[in-house]
Protein backbone atom coordinates (compact mmCIF):
# COMPACT_ATOMS: atom_id res chain seq x y z
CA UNK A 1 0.00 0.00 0.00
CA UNK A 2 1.39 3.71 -1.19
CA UNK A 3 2.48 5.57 1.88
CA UNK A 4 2.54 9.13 2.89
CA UNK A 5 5.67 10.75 4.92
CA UNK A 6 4.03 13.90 7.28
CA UNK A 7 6.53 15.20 10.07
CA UNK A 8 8.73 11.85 9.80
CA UNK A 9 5.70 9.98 10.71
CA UNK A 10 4.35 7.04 8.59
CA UNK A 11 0.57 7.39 7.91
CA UNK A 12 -1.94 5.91 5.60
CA UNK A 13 -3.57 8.05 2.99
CA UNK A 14 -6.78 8.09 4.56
CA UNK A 15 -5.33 9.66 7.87
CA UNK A 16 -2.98 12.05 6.18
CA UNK A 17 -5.87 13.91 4.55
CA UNK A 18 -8.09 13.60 7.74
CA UNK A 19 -5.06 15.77 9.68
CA UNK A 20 -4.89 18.35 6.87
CA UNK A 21 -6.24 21.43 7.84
CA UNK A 22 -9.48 22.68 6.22
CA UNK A 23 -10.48 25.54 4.35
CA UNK A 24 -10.92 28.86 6.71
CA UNK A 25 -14.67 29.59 6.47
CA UNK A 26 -15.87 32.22 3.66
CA UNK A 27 -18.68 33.77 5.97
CA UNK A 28 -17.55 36.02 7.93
CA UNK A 29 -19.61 37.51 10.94
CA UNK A 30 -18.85 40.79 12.42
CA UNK A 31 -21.07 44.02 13.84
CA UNK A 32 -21.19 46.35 16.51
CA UNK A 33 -22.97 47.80 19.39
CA UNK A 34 -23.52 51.82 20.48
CA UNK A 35 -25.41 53.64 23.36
CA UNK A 36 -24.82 57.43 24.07
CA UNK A 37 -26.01 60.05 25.26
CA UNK A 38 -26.78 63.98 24.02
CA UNK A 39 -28.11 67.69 25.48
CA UNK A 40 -28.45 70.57 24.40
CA UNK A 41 -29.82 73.73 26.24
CA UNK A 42 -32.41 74.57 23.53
CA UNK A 43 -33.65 71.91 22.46
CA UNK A 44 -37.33 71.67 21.16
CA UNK A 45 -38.90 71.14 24.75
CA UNK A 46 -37.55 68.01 26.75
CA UNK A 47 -37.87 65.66 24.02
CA UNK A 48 -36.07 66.76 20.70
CA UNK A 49 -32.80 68.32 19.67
CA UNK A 50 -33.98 69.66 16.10
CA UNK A 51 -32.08 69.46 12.93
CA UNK A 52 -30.73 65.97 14.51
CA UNK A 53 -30.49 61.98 13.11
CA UNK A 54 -29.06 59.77 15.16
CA UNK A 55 -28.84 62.35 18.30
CA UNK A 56 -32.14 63.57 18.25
CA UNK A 57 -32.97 62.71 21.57
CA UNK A 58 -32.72 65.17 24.21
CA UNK A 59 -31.48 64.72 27.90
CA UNK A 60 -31.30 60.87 27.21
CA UNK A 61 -29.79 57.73 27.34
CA UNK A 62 -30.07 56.10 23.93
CA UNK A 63 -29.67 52.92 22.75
CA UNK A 64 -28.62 54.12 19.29
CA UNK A 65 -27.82 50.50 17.97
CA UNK A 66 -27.26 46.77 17.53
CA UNK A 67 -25.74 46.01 13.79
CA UNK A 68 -25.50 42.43 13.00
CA UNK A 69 -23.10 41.93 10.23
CA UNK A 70 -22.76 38.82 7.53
CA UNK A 71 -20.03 38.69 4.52
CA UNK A 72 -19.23 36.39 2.17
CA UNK A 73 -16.95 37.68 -0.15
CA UNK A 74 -16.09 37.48 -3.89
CA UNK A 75 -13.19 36.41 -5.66
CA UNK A 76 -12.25 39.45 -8.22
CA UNK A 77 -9.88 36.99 -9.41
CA UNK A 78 -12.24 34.41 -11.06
CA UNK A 79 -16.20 34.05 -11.70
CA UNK A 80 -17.84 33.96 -8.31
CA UNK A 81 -20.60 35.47 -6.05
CA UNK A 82 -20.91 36.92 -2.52
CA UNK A 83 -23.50 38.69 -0.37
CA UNK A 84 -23.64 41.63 2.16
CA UNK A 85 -25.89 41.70 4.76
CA UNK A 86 -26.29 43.95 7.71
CA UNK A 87 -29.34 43.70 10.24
CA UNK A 88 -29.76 47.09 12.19
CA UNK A 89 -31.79 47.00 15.65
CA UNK A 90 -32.18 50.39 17.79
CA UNK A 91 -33.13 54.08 17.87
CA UNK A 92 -30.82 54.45 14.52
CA UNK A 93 -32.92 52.25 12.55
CA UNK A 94 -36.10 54.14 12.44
CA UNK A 95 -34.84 57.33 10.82
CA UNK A 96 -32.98 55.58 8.15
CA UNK A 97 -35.74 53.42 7.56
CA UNK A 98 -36.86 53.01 3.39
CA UNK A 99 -40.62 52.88 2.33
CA UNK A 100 -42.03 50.13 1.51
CA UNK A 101 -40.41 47.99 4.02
CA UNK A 102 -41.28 47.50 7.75
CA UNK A 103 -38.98 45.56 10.57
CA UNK A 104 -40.72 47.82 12.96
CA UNK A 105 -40.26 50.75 14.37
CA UNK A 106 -36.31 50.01 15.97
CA UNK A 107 -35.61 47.37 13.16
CA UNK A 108 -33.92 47.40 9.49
CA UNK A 109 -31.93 45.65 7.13
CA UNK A 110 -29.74 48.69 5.47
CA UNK A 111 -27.50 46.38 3.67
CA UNK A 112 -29.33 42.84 1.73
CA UNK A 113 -27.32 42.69 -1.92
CA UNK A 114 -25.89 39.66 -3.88
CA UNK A 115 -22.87 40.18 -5.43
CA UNK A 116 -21.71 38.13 -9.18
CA UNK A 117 -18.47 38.61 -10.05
CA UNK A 118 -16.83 38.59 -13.75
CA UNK A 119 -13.24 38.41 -13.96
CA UNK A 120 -11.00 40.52 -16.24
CA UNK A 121 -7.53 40.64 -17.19
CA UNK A 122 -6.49 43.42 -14.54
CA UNK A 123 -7.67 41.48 -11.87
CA UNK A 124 -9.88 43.65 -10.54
CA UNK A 125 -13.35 41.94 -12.26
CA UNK A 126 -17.14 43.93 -12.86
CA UNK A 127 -19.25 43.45 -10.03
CA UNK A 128 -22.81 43.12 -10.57
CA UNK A 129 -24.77 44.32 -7.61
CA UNK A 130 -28.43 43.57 -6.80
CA UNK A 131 -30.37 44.08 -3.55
CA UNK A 132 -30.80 47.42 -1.05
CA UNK A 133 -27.03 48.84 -1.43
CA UNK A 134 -25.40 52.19 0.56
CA UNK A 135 -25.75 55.49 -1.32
CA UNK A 136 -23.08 56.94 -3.19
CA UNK A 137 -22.89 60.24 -2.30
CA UNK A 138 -21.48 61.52 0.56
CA UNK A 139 -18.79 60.54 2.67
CA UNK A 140 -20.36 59.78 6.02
CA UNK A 141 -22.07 56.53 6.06
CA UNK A 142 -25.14 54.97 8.31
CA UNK A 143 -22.84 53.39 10.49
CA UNK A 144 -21.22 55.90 12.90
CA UNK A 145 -17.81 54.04 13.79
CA UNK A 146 -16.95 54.22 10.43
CA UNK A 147 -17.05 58.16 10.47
CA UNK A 148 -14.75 61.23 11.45
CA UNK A 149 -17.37 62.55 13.80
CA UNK A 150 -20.19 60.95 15.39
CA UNK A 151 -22.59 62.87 14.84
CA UNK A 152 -23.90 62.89 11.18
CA UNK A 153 -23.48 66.08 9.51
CA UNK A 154 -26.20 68.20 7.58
CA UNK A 155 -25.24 67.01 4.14
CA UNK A 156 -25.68 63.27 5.16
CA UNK A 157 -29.06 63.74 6.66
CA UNK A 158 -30.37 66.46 4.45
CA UNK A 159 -28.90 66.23 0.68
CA UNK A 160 -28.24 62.38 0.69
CA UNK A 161 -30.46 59.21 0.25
CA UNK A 162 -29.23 56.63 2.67
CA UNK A 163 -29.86 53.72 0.34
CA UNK A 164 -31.25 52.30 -2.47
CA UNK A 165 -32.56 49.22 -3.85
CA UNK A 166 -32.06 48.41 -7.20
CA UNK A 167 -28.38 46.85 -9.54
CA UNK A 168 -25.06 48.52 -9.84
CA UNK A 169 -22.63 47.65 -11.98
CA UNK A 170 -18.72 48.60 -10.87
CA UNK A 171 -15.79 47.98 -11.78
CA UNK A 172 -11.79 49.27 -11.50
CA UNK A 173 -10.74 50.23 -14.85
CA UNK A 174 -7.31 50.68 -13.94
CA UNK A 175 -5.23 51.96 -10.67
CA UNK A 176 -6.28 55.43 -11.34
CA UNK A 177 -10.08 55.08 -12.09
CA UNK A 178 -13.19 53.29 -11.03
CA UNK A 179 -17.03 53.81 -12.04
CA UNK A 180 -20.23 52.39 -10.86
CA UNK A 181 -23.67 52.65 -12.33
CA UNK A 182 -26.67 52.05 -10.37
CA UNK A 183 -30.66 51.73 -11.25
CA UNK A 184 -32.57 51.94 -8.56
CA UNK A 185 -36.35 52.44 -6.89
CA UNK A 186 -35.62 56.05 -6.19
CA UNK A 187 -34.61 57.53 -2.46
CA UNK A 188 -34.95 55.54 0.03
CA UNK A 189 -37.45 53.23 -1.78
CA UNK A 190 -37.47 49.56 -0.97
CA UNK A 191 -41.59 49.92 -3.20
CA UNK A 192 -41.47 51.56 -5.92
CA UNK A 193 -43.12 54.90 -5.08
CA UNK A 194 -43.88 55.67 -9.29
CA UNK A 195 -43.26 53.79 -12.42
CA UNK A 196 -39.68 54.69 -13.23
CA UNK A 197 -36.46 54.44 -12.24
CA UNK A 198 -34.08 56.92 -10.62
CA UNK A 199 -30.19 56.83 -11.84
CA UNK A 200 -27.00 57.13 -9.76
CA UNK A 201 -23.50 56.72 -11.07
CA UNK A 202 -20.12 58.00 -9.81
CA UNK A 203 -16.36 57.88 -10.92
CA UNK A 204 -13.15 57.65 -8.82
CA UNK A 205 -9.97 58.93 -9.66
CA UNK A 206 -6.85 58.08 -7.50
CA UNK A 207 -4.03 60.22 -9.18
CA UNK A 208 -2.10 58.78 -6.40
CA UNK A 209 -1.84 56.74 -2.97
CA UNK A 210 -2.45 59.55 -0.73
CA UNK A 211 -5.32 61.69 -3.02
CA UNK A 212 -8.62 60.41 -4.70
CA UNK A 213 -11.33 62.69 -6.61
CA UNK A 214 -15.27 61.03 -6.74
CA UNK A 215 -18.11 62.92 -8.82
CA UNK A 216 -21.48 61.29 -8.39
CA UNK A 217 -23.95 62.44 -10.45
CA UNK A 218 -28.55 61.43 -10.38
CA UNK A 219 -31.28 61.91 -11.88
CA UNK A 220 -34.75 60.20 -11.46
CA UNK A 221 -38.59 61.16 -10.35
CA UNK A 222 -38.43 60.68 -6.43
CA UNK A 223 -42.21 61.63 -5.49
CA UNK A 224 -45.19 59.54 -5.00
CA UNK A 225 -47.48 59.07 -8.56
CA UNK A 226 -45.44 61.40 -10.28
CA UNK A 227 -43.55 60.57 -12.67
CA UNK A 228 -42.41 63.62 -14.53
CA UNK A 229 -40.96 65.69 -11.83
CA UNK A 230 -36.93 64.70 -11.40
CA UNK A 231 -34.77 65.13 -8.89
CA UNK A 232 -31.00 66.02 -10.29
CA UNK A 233 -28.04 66.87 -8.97
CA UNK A 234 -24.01 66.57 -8.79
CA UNK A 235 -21.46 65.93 -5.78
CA UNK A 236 -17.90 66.23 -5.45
CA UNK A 237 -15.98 65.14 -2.98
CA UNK A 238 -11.88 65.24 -2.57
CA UNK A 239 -9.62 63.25 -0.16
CA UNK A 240 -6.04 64.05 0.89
CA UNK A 241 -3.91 62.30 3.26
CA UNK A 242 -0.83 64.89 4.70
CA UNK A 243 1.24 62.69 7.52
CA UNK A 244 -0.55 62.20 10.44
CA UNK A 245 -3.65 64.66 8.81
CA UNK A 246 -6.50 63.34 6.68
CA UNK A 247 -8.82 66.10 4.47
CA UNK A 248 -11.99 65.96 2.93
CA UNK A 249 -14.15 68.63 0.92
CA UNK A 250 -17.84 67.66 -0.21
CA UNK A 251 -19.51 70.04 -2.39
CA UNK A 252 -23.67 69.67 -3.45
CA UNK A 253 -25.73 70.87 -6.00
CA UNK A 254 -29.33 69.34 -6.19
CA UNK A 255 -32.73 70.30 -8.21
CA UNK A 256 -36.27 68.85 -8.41
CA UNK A 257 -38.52 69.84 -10.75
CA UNK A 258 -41.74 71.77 -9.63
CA UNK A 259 -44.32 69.41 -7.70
CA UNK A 260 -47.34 69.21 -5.39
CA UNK A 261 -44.67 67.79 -2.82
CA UNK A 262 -42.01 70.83 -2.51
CA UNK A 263 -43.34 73.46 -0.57
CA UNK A 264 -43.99 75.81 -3.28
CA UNK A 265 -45.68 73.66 -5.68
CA UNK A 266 -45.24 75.57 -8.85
CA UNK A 267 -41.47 76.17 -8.61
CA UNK A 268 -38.62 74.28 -8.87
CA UNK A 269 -36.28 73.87 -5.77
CA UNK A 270 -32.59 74.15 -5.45
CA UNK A 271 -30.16 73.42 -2.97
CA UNK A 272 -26.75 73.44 -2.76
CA UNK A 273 -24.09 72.39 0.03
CA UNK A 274 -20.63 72.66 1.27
CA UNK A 275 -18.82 70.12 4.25
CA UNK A 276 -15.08 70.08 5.14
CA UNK A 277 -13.75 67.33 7.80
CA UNK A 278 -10.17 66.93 9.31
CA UNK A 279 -8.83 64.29 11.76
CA UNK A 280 -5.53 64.00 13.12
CA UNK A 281 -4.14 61.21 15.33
CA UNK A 282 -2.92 61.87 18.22
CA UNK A 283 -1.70 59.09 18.83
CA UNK A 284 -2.74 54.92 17.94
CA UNK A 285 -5.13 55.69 20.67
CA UNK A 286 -6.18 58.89 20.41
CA UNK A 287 -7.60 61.07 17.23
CA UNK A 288 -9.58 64.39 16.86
CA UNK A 289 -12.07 64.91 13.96
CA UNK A 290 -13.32 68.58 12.99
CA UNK A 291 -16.12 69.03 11.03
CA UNK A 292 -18.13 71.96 9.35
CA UNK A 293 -20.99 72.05 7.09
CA UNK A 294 -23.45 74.56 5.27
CA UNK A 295 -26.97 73.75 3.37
CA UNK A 296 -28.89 76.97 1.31
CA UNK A 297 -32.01 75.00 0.89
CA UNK A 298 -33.11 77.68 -1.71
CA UNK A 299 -36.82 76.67 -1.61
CA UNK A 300 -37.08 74.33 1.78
CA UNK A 301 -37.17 71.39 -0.49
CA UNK A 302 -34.97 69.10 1.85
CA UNK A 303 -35.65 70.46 5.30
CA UNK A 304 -38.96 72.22 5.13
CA UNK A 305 -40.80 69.82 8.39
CA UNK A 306 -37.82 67.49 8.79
CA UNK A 307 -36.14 66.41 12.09
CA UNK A 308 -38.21 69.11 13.82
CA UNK A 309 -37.84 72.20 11.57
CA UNK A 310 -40.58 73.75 10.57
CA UNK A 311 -42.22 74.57 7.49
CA UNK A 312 -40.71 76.71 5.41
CA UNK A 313 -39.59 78.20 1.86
CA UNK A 314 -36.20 78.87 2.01
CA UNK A 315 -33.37 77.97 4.63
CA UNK A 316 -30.22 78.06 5.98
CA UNK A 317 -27.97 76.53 8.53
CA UNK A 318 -24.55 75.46 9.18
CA UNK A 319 -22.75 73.46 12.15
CA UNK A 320 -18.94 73.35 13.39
CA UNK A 321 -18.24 69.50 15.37
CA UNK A 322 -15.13 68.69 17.39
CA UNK A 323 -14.88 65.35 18.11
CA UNK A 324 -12.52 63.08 20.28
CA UNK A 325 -12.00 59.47 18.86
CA UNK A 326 -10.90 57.59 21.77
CA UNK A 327 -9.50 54.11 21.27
CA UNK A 328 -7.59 53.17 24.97
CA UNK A 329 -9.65 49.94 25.05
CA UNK A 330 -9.43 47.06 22.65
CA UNK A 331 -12.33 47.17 20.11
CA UNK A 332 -14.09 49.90 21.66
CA UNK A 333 -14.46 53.50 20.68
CA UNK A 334 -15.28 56.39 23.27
CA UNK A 335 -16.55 59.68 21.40
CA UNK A 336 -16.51 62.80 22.97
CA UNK A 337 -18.49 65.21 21.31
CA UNK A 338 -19.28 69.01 21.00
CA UNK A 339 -21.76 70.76 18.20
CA UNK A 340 -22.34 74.36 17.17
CA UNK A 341 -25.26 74.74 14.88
CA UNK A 342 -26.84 77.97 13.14
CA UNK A 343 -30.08 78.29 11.40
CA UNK A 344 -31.68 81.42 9.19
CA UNK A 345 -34.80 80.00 11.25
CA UNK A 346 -35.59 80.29 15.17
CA UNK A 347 -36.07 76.56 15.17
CA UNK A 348 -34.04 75.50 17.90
CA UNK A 349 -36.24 76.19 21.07
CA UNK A 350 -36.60 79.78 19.74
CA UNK A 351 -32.91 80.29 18.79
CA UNK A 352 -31.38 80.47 16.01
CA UNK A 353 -28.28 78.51 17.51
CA UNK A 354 -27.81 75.74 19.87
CA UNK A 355 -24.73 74.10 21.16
CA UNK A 356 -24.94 70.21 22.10
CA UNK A 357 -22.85 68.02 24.13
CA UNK A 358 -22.94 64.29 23.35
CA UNK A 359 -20.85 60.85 24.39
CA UNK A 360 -21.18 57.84 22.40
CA UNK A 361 -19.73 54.38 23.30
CA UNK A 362 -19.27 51.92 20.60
CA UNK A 363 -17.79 48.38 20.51
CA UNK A 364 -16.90 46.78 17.29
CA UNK A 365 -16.78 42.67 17.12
């Protein structure tokens, strides 16, 4: 009988496969857990701090979220298929929540996609996406951790969709450029709200290891039964890394045609939008994130009755964030935080200003 040789042993075939190690699993399961807590002295009574997502609550303990990740990757190398999946429990999930789906009013699934994979010769491959994918635009994301500041800043709450559902197709051209192409249900639309389609595509440029450029462009009706009215618009946004230092700039320019839904019904609406963030580490355990941020909603399009502003026509407001990203204990993150924000309207308890103060604890596992 043929024999193997393993570690100057002698063993029979049967028992030298048995001791070879298997495969490391593909799935890979990961997520994260965050409480915090936020006040500010003019708040809208004891209950809201206007203008707000995720720190909306005033004078409270919140338990902001439970995210339940699942991964199976790809392999850009060959034909092959993956999947993305994140489960979101908390106060988070019900202001990010799409229509047309219901996991109650603390529950969502931001993330459900499918992945197929087509290889080409640069190794990099064309993805075909299809499920409920991440936006785009914007370079905050619905998952705090992964952002400078913890708070989520105007442009991500007011000029952004969170998500869409719908196919992409991406794919690396080379080292210096990258597009994706989307089709999706509209903003924020798990059911259809009309009967066509909204578009989204963006391209990357990386002139180099320490600098990237992305423009993101849409188009598409977004309003219910209405199919004619489109919302358009353009975003840039620029990256630089300098030593220690990283830099972002996000400009916005948005449009929607006139519609019963804006509040002027015969006009078109406008907005436009300007963010810059910094961080700088400290050290491997301790960083600081600055942010700033201004919206002209032209026409109250995007904030006229949202997050506890009221009605309006036009609109204004800004916010400056200083934020401590503290990382002392193994997977955890402790986030100091301090807010300045300015509105054209008395909105916030009668002001037109309000300054909030705001911890968030977050593990990561």
């Amino acid at each position: 009988m043929r024999r193997v040789v393993l570690a100057g042993a002698l063993l029979a075939p049967a028992l030298a496969v048995a001791q070879t190690a298997p495969p490391p699993p593909r799935l890979k399961l990961s997520g994260f857990a965050e409480a915090s807590y936020a006040y500010s002295g003019h708040s809208s009574g004891d209950t809201i701090i206007v203008g707000r997502l995720y720190d909306r609550l005033q004078n409270r303990f919140t338990l902001n979220a439970l995210g339940i990740v699942l991964d199976e990757p790809y392999d850009p190398a060959k034909r092959s298929a993956g999947f993305h999946a994140e489960v979101l429990f908390g106060q988070n999930a019900t202001v990010i929540q799409s229509g047309g789906f219901n996991l109650g009013t603390q529950g969502d699934i931001p993330h459900l996609y499918v992945t197929l994979n087509l290889p080409t010769a640069n190794g990099s491959g064309v993805q075909f996406k299809a499920g409920r994918i991440p936006t785009l635009l914007g370079l905050e994301v619905i998952e705090t951790h992964s952002n400078p500041n913890w708070s989520e800043g105007n442009q991500f709450v007011y000029v952004e969709n969170f998500t869409g559902l719908g196919v992409s197709v991406e794919t690396k051209l080379n080292q210096y450029l990258d597009v994706q192409l989307r089709v999706i249900n509209g903003w924020d639309q798990v059911s259809d709200n009309n009967k066509r389609k909204s578009l989204m595509g963006r391209v990357g440029i990386s002139p180099d290891a320490r600098t990237s450029i992305g423009v993101t462009g849409f188009w598409g009706p977004e309003q219910t039964s209405n199919d004619k009215a489109n919302r358009y618009g353009v975003e840039a946004l620029v990256w630089r890394k300098l030593g220690a230092s990283q830099l972002w700039v996000q400009g916005d320019y948005g449009r929607e045609q006139a519609n019963a839904a804006l509040p002027t019904a015969t006009q078109d609406a406008q907005w436009w939008a300007l963010g810059g963030w910094m961080t700088y580490d400290v050290s491997t355990l301790l960083g600081l994130a600055l942010r700033g941020d201004y919206v002209n909603d032209e026409n109250g399009a995007r904030t006229s009755g949202s997050f506890g502003f009221p009605a309006n026509v036009g609109h204004k407001l800004g916010s400056a964030t200083a934020t401590l990203n503290v990382r002392a204990w193994p997977s955890a993150i402790v986030r100091p935080e301090i807010r300045y924000d300015r509105s054209t309207l008395a909105a916030f308890g009668g002001n037109q200003t309000q300054v909030t103060f705001a911890l968030a604890v977050t593990y990561l596992y």
